[in-house]
C-alpha atoms as a PDB file:
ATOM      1  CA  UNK A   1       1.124 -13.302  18.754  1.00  0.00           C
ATOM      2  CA  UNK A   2       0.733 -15.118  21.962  1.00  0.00           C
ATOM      3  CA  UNK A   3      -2.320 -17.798  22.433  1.00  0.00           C
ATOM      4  CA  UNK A   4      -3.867 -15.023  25.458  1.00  0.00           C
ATOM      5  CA  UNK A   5      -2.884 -12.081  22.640  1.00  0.00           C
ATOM      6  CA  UNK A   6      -5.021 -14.153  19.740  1.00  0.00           C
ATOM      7  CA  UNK A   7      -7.617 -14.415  21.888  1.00  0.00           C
ATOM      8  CA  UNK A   8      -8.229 -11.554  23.419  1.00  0.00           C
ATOM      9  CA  UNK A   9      -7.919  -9.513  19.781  1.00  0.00           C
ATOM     10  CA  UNK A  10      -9.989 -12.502  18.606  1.00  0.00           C
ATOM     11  CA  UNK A  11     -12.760 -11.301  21.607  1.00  0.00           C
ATOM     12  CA  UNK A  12     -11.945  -7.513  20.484  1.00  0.00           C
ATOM     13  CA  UNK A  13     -13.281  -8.206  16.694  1.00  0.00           C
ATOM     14  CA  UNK A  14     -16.292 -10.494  17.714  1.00  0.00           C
ATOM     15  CA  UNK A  15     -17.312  -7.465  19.734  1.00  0.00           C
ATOM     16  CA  UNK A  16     -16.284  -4.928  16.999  1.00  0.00           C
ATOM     17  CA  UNK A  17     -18.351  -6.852  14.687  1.00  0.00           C
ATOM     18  CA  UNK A  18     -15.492  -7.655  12.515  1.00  0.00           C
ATOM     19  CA  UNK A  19     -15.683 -11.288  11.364  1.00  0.00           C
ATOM     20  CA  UNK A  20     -13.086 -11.013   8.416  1.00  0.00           C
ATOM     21  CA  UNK A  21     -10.574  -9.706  10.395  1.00  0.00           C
ATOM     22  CA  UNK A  22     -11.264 -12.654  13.233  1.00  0.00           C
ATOM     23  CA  UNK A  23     -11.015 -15.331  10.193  1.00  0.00           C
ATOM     24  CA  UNK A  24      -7.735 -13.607   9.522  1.00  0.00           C
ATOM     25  CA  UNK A  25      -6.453 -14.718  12.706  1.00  0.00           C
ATOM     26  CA  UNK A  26      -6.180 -18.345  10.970  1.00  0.00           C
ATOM     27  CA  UNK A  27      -3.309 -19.471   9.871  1.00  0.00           C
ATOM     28  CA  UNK A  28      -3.995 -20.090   5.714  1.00  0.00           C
ATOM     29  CA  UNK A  29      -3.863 -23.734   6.442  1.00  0.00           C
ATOM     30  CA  UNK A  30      -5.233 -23.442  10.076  1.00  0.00           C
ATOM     31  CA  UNK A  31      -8.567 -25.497  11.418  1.00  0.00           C
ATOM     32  CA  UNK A  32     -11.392 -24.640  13.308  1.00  0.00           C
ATOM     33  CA  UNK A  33     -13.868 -27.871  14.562  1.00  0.00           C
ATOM     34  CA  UNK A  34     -16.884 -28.509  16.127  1.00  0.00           C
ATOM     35  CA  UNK A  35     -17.578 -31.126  18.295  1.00  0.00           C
ATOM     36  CA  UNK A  36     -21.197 -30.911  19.448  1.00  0.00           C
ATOM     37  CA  UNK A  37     -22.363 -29.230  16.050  1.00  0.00           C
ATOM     38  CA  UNK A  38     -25.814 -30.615  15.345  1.00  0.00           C
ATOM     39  CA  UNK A  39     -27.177 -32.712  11.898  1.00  0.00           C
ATOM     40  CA  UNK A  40     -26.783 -29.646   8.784  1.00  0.00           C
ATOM     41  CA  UNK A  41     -24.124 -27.670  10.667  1.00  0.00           C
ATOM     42  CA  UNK A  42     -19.946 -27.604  10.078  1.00  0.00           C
ATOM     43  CA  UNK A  43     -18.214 -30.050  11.947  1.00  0.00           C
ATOM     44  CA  UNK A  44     -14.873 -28.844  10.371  1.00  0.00           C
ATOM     45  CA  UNK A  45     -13.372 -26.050   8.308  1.00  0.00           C
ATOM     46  CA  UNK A  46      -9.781 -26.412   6.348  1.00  0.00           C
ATOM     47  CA  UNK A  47      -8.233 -23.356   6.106  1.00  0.00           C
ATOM     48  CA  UNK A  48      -8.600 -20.050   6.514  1.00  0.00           C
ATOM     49  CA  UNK A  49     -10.991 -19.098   3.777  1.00  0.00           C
ATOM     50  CA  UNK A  50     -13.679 -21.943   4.804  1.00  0.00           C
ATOM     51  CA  UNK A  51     -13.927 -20.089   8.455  1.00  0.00           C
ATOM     52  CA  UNK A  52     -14.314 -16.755   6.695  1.00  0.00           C
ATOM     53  CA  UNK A  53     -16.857 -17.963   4.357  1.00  0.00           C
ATOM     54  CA  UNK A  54     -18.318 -19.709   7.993  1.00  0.00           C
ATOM     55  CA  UNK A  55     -18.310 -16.444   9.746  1.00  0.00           C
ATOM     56  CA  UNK A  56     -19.668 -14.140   6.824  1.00  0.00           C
ATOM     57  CA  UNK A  57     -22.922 -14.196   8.043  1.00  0.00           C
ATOM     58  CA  UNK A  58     -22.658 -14.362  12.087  1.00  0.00           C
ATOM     59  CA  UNK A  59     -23.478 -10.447  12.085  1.00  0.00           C
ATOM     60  CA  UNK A  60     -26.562 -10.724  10.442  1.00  0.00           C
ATOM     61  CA  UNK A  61     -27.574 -13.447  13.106  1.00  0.00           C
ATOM     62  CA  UNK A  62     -25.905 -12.399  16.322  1.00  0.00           C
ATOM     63  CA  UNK A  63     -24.946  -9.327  17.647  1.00  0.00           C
ATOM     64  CA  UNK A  64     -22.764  -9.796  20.714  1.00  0.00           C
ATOM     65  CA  UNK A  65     -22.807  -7.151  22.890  1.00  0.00           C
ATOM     66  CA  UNK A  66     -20.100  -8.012  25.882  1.00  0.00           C
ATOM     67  CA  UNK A  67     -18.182 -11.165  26.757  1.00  0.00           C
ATOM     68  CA  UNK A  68     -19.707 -11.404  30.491  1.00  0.00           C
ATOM     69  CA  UNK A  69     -17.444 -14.241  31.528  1.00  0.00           C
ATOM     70  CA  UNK A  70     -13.520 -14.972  30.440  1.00  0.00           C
ATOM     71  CA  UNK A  71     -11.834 -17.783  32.181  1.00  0.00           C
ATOM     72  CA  UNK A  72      -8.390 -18.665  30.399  1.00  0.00           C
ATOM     73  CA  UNK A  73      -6.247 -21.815  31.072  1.00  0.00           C
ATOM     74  CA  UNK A  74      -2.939 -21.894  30.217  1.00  0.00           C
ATOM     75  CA  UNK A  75      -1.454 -25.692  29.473  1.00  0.00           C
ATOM     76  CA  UNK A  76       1.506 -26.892  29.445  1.00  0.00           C
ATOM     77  CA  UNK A  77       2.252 -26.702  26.177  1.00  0.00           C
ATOM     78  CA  UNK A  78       3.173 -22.783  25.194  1.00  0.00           C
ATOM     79  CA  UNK A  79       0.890 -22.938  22.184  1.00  0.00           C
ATOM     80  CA  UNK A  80      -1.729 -23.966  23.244  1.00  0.00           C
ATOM     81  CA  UNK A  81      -4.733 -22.333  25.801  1.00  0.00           C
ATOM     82  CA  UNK A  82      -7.769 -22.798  27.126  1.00  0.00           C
ATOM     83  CA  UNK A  83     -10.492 -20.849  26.898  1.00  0.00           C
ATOM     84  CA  UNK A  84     -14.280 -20.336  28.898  1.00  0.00           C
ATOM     85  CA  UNK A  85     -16.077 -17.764  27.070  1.00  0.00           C
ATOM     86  CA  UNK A  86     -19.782 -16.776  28.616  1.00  0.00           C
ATOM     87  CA  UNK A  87     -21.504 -13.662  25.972  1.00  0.00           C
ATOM     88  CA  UNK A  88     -24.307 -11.980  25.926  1.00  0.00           C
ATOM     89  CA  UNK A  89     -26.200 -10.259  23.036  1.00  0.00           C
ATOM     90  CA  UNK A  90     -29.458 -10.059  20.861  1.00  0.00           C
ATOM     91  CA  UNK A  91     -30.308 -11.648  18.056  1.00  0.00           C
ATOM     92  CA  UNK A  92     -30.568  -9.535  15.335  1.00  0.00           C
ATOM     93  CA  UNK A  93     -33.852 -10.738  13.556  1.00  0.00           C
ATOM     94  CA  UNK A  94     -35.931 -10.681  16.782  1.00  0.00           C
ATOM     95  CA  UNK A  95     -34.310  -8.544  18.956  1.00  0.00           C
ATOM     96  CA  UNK A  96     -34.537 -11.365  21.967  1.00  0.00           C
ATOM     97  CA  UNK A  97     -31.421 -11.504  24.261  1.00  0.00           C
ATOM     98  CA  UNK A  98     -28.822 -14.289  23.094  1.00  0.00           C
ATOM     99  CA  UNK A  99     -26.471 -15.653  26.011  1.00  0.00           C
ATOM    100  CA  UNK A 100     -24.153 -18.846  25.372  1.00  0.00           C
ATOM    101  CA  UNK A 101     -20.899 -20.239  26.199  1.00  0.00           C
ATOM    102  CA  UNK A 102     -18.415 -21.666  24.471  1.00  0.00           C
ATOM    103  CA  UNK A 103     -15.046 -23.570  25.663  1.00  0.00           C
ATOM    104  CA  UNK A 104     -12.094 -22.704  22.933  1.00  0.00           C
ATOM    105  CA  UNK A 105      -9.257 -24.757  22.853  1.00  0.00           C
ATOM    106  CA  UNK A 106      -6.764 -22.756  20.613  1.00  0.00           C
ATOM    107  CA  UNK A 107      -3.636 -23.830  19.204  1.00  0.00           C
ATOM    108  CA  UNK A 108      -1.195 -21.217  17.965  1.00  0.00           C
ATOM    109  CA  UNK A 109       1.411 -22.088  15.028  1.00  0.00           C
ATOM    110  CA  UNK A 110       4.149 -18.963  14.163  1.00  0.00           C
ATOM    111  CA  UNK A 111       1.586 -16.492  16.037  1.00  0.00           C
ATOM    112  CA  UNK A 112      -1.691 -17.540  13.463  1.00  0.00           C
ATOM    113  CA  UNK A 113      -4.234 -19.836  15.265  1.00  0.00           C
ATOM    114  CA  UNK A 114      -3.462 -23.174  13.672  1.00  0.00           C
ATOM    115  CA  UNK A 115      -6.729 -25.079  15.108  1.00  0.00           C
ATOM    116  CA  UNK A 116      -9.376 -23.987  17.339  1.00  0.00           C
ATOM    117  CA  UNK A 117     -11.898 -26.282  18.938  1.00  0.00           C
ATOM    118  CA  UNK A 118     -15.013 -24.719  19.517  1.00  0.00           C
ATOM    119  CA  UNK A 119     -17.401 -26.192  21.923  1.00  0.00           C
ATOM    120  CA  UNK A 120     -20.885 -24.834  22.166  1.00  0.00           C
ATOM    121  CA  UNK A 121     -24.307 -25.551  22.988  1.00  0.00           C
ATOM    122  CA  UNK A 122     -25.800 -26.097  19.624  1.00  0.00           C
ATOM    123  CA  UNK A 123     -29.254 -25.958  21.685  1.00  0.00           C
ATOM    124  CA  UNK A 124     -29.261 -22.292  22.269  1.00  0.00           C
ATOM    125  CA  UNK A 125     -27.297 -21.393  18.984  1.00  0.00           C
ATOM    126  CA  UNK A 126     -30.003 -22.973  16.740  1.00  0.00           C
ATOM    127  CA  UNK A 127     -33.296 -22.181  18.554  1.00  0.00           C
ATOM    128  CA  UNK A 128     -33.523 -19.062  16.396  1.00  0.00           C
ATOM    129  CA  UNK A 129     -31.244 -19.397  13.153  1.00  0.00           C
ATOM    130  CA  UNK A 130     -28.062 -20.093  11.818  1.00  0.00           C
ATOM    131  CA  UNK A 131     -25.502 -17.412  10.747  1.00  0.00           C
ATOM    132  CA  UNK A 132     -25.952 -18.205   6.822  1.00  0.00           C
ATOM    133  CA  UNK A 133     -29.510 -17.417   7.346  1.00  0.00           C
ATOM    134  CA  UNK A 134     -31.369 -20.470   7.330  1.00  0.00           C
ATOM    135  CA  UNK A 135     -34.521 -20.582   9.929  1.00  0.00           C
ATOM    136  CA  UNK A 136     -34.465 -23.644  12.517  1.00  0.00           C
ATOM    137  CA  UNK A 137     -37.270 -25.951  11.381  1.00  0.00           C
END
């Protein structure tokens, strides 16, 4: 698959509420980092199994309903995109809307995503919980 075609069946699982099959999306060796995660939060997962283990909880936490905003930029390197993602959901314990953004910078390796940047607003993500269930102090 293409960069665009990775993301947008990356998008189509998030909203399908299928996290396994976005963590198979990773190449086995493939990375996913990020850069404004807060003090007791991931700032890097190796591999393909450490983002699946990452992502097992995210539907018990969030529960996007639509991606409200897509604005992809294509570089000049093939593999590699740009990506301005705006969603909008609920969180699942409280039942309060959730909206955030995110920037992805994906890299793409023999049509697996080989590294994806994810930058976030750790602000809005942690004012409720984190996906593996522990409560913001």
């Amino acid at each position: 698959m293409t960069p665009r075609e990775l993301l947008d069946k990356g998008l189509d699982l998030v909203l399908a509420k299928d996290m396994l099959g976005f963590a198979d999306l990773w190449a086995v060796d493939g990375t996913m980092e990020f850069p404004f995660a807060p003090d007791g939060w991931p700032a890097r997962l190796d591999g393909r199994e450490a983002v699946r283990e990452y992502l097992r909880g995210y539907t018990d936490v969030y529960d996007v309903k639509s991606v409200t905003e897509l604005t992809v930029h294509e570089t000049t390197d093939p593999e590699v995109i740009v990506a301005e993602i705006e969603v909008e959901g609920v969180w699942v314990r409280t039942g309060e809307p959730y909206r955030n953004r995110y920037v992805w910078v994906i890299t793409v390796r023999d049509g697996r995503i080989a590294g994806c940047r994810d930058y976030w607003s750790p602000s809005i993500a942690t004012s409720e919980t984190d996906f593996t269930g522990r409560a913001d102090a």
